[in-house]
N, C-alpha and C. Protein backbone atom coordinates (compact mmCIF):
# COMPACT_ATOMS: atom_id res chain seq x y z
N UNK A 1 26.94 81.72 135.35
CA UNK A 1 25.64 81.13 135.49
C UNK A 1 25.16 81.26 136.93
N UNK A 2 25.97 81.17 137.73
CA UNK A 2 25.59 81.06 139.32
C UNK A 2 25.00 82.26 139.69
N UNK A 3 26.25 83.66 138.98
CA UNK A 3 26.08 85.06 139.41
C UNK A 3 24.68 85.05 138.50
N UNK A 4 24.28 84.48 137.92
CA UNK A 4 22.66 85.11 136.86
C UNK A 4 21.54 84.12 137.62
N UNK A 5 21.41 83.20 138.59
CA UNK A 5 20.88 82.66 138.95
C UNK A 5 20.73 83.09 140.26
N UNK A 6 21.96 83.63 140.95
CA UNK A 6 21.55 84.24 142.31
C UNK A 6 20.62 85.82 142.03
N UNK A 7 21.05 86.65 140.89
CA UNK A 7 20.19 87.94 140.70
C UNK A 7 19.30 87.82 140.19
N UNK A 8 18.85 86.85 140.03
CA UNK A 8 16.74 86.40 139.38
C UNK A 8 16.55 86.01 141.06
N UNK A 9 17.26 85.30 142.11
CA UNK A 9 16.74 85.01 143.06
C UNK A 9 16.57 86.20 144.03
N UNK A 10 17.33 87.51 143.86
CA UNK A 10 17.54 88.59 144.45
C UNK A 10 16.07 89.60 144.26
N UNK A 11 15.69 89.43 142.67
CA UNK A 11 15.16 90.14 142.10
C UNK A 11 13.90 89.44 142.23
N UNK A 12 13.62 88.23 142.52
CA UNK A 12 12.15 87.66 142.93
C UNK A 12 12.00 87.89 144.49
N UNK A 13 12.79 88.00 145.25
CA UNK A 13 12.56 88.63 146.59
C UNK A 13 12.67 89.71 146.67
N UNK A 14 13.20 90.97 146.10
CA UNK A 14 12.63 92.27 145.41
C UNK A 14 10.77 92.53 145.07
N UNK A 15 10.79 91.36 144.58
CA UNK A 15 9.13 91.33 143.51
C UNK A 15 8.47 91.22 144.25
N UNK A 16 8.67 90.51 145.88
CA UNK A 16 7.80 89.88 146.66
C UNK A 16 7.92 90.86 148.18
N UNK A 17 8.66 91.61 147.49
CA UNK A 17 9.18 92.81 148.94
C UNK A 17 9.72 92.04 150.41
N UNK A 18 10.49 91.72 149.60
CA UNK A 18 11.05 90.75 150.75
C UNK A 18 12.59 91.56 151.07
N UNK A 19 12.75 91.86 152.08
CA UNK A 19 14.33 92.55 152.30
C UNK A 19 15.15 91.00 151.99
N UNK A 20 16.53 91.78 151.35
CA UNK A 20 17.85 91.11 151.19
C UNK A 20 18.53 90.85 152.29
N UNK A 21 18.17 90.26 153.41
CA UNK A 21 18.70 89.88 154.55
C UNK A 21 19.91 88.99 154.20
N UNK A 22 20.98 88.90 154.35
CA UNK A 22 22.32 88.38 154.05
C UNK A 22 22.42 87.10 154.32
N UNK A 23 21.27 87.30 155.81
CA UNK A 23 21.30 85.45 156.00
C UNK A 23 20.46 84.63 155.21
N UNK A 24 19.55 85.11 154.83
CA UNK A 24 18.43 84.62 153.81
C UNK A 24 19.33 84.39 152.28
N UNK A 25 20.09 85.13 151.92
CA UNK A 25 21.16 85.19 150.58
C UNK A 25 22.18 84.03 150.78
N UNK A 26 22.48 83.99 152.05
CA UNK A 26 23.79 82.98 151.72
C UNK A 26 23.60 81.29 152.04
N UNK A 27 21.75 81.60 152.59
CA UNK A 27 21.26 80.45 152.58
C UNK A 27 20.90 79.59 151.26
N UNK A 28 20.76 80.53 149.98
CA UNK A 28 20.51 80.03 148.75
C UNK A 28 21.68 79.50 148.31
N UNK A 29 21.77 78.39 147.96
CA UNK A 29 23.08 77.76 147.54
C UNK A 29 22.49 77.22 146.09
N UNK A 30 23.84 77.68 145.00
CA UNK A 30 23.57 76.69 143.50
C UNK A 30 24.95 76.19 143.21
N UNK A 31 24.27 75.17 142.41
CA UNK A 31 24.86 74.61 142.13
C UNK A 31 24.90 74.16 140.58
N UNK A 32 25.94 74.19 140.04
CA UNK A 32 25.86 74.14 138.13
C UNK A 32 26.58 73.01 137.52
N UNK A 33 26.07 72.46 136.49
CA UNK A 33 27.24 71.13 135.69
C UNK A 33 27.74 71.78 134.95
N UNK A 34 28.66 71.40 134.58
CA UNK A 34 29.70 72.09 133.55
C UNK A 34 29.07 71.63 132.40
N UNK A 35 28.43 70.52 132.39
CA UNK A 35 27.97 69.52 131.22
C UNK A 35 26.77 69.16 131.87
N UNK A 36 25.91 68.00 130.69
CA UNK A 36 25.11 67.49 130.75
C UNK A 36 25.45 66.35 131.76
N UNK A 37 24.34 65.81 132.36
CA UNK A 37 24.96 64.38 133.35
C UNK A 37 25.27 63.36 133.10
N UNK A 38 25.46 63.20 131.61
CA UNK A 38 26.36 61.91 130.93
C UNK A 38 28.00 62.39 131.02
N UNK A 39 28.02 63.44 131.98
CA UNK A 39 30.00 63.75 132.49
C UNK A 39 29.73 62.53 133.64
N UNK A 40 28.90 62.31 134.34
CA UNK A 40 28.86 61.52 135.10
C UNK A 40 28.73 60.06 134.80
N UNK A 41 28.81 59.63 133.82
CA UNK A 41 28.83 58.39 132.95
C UNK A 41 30.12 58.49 132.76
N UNK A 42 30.41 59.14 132.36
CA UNK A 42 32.05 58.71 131.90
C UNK A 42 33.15 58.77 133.02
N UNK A 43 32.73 59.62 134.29
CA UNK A 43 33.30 59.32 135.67
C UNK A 43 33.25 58.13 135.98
N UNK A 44 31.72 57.53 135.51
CA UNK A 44 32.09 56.18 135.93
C UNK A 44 32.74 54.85 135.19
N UNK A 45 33.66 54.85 134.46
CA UNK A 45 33.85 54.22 133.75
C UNK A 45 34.13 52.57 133.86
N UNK A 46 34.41 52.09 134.81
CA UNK A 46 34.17 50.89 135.10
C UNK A 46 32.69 50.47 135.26
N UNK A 47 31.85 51.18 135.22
CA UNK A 47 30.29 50.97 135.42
C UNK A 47 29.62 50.60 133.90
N UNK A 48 30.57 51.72 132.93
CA UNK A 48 30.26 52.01 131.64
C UNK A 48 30.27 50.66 130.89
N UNK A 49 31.92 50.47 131.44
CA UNK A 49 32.42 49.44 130.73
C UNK A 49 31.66 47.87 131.12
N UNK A 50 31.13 47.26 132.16
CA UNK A 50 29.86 46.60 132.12
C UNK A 50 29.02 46.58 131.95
N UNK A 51 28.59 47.99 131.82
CA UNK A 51 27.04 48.04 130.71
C UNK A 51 27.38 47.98 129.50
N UNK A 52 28.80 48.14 128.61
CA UNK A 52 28.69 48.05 127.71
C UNK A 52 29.32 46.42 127.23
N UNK A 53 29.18 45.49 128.40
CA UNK A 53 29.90 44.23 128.01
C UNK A 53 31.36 43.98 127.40
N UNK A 54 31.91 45.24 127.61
CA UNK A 54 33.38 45.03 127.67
C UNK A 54 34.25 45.11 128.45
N UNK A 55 35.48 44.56 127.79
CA UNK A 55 36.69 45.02 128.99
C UNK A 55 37.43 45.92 129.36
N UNK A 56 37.36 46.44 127.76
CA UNK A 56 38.07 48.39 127.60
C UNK A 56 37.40 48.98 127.01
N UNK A 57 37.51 50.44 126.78
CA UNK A 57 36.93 51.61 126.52
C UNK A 57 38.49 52.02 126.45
N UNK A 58 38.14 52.73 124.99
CA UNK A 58 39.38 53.69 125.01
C UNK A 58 38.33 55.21 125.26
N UNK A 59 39.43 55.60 126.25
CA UNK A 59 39.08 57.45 126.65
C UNK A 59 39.85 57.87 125.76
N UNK A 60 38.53 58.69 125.07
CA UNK A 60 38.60 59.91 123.89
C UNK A 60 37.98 61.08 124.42
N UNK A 61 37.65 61.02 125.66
CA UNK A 61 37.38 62.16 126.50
C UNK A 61 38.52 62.68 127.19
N UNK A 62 38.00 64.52 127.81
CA UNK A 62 39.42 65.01 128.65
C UNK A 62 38.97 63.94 129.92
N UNK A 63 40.08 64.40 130.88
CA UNK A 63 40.33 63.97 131.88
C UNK A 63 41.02 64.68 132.75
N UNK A 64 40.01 65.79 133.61
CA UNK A 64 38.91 65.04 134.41
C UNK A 64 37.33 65.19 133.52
N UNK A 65 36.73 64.42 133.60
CA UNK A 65 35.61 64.61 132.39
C UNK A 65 35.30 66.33 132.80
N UNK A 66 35.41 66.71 133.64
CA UNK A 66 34.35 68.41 133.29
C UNK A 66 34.91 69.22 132.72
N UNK A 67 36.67 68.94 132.54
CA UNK A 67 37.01 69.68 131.46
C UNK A 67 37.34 69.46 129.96
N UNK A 68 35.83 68.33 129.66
CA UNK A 68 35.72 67.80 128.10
C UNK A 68 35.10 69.41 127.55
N UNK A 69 35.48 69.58 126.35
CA UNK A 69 35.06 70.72 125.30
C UNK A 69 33.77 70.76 125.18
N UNK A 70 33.50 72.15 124.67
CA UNK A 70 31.72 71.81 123.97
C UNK A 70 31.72 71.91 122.97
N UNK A 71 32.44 71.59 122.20
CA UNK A 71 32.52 70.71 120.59
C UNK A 71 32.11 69.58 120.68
N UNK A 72 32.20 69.16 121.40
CA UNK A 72 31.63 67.79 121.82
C UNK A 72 31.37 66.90 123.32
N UNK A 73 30.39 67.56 123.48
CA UNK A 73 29.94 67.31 125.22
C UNK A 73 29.88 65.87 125.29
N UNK A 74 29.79 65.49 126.30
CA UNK A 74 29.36 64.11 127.11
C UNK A 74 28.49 63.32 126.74
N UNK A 75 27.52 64.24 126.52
CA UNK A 75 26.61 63.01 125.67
C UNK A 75 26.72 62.77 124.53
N UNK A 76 27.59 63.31 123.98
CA UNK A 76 27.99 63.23 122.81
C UNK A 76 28.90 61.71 122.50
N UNK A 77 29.96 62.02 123.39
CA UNK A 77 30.64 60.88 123.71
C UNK A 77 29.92 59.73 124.05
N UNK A 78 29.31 59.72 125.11
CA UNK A 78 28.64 58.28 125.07
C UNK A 78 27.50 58.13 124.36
N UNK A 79 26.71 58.35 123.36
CA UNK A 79 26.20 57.99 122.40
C UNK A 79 27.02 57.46 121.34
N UNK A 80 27.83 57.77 120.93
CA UNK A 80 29.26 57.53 119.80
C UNK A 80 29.70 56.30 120.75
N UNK A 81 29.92 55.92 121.85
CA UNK A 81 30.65 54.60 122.79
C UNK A 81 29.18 53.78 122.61
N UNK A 82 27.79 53.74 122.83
CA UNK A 82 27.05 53.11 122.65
C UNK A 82 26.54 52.31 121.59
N UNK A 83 26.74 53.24 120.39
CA UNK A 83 27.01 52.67 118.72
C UNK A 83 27.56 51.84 118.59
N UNK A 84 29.03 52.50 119.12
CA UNK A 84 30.20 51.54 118.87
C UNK A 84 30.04 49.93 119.46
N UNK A 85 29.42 49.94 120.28
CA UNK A 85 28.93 48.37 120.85
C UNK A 85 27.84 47.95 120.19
N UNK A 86 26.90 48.68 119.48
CA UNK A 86 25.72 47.96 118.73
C UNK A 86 24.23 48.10 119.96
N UNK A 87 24.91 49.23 120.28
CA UNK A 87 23.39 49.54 121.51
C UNK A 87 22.89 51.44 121.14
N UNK A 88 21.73 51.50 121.04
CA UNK A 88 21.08 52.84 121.44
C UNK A 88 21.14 53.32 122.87
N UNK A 89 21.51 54.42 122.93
CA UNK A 89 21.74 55.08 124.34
C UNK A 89 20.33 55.94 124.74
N UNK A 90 19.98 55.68 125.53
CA UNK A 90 18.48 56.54 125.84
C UNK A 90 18.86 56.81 127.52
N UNK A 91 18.70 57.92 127.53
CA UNK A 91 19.45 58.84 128.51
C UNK A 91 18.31 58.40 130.09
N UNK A 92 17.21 58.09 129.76
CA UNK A 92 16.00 58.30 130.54
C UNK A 92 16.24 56.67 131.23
N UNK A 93 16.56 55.73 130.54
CA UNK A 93 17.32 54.47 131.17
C UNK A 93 18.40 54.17 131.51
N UNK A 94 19.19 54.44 130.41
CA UNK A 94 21.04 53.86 130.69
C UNK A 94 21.72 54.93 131.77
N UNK A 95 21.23 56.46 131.91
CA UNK A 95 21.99 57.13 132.45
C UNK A 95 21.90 56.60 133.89
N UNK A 96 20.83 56.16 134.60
CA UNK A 96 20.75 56.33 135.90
C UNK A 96 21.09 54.88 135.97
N UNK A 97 20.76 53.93 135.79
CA UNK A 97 21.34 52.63 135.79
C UNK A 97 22.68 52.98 135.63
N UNK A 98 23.68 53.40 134.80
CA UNK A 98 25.02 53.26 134.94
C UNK A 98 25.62 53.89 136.44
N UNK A 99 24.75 55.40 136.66
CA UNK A 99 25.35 55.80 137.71
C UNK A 99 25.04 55.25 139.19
N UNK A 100 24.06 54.27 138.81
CA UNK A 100 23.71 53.36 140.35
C UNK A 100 24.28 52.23 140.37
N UNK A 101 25.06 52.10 138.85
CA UNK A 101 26.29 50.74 139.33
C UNK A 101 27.16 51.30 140.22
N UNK A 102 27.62 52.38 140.68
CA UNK A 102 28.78 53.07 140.92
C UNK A 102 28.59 53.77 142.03
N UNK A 103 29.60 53.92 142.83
CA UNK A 103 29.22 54.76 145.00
C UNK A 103 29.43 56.35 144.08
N UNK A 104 28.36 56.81 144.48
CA UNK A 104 28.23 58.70 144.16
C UNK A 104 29.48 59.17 144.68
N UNK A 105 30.50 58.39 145.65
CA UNK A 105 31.52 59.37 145.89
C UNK A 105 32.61 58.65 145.02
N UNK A 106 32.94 57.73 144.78
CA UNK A 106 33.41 57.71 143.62
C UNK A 106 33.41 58.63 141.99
N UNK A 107 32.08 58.89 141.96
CA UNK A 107 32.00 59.82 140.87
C UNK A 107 32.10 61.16 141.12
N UNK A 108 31.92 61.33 142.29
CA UNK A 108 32.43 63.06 143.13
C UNK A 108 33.83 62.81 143.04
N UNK A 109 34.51 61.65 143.11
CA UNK A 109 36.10 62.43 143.41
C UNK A 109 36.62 62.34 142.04
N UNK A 110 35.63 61.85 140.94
CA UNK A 110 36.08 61.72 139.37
C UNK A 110 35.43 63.51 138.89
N UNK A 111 34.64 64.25 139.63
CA UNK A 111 34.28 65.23 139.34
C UNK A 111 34.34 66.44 140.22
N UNK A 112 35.48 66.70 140.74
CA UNK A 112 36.25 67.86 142.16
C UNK A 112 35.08 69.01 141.54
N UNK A 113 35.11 69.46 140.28
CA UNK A 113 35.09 71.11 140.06
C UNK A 113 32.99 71.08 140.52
N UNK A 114 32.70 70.69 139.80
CA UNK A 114 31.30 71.16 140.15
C UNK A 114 30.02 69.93 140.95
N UNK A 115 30.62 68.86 140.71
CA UNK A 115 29.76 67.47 141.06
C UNK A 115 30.16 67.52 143.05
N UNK A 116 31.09 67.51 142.68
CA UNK A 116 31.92 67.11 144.11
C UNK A 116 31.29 68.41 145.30
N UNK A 117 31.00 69.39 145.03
CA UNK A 117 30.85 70.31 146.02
C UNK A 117 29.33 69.93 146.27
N UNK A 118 28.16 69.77 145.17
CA UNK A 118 26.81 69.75 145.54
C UNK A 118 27.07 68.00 146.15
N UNK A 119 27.83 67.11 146.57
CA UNK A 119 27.72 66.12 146.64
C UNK A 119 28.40 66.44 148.37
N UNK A 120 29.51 67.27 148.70
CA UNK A 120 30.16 67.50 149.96
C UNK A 120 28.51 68.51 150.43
N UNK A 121 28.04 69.21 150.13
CA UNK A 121 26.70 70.04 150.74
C UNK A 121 26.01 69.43 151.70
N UNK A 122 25.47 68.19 150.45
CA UNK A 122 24.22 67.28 150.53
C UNK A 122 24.81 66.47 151.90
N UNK A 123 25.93 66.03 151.52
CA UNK A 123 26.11 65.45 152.83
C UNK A 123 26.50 66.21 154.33
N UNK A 124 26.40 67.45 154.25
CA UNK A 124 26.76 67.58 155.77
C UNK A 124 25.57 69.02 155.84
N UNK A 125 24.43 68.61 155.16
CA UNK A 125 23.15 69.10 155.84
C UNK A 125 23.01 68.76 156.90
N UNK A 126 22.08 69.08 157.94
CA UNK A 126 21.91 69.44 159.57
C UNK A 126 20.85 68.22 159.35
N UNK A 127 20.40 67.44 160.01
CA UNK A 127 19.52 66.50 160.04
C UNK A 127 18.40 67.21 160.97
N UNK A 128 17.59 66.86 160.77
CA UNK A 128 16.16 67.30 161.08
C UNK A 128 15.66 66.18 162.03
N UNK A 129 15.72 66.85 163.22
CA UNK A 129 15.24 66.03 164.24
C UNK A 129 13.39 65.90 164.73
């Protein structure tokens, strides 16, 4: 996905006759989820587990969540955990509320492979004076 996202970015500065200057290329940085951002819900699981007014959650997910299957992604899972308590999961509310119960680096070190690097980036951008 990265390699097909950097050659549309190659190929629109192609379109625009823009030379491939190397420094201009390695300035484009991406970044990809393995999953949808309910992997990041289930990183947080002590967050989960007070939004969902309990005390346990059994994990029926892998562990570390990004290497859950796509037989059944993340949101998959917590929609099926939301039922199970007698609540509708609506992604556009519960997701970001759960992940603002929780410190973002906490859920970066629950997610090394792809969360954790756009989260190490963000933080040691150059500040703009």
């Amino acid at each position: 996905m990265k390699e097909g996202i950097i050659n549309i970015f190659k190929s629109a500065m192609q379109s625009k006759y823009i030379s491939q200057d190397s420094t201009l290329i390695e300035r484009f940085k991406v970044f990809c989820f393995k999953h949808d951002l309910e992997a990041l819900i289930l990183a947080s699981k002590e967050s989960l587990k007070r939004y969902l007014h309990t005390d346990q959650i059994c994990v029926t997910w892998y562990i570390p969540v990004e290497d859950q299957n796509h037989e059944k992604p993340p949101k998959y899972i917590v929609e099926d955990l939301f039922r199970k308590y007698g609540m509708n999961y609506n992604a556009k509310h519960d997701a970001p509320y759960i992940c603002w119960m929780n410190e973002y680096q906490d859920i970066a070190n629950e997610c090394k492979q792809c969360f954790k690097p756009f989260v190490d980036f963000l933080i040691n951008l150059p500040e703009n004076d």
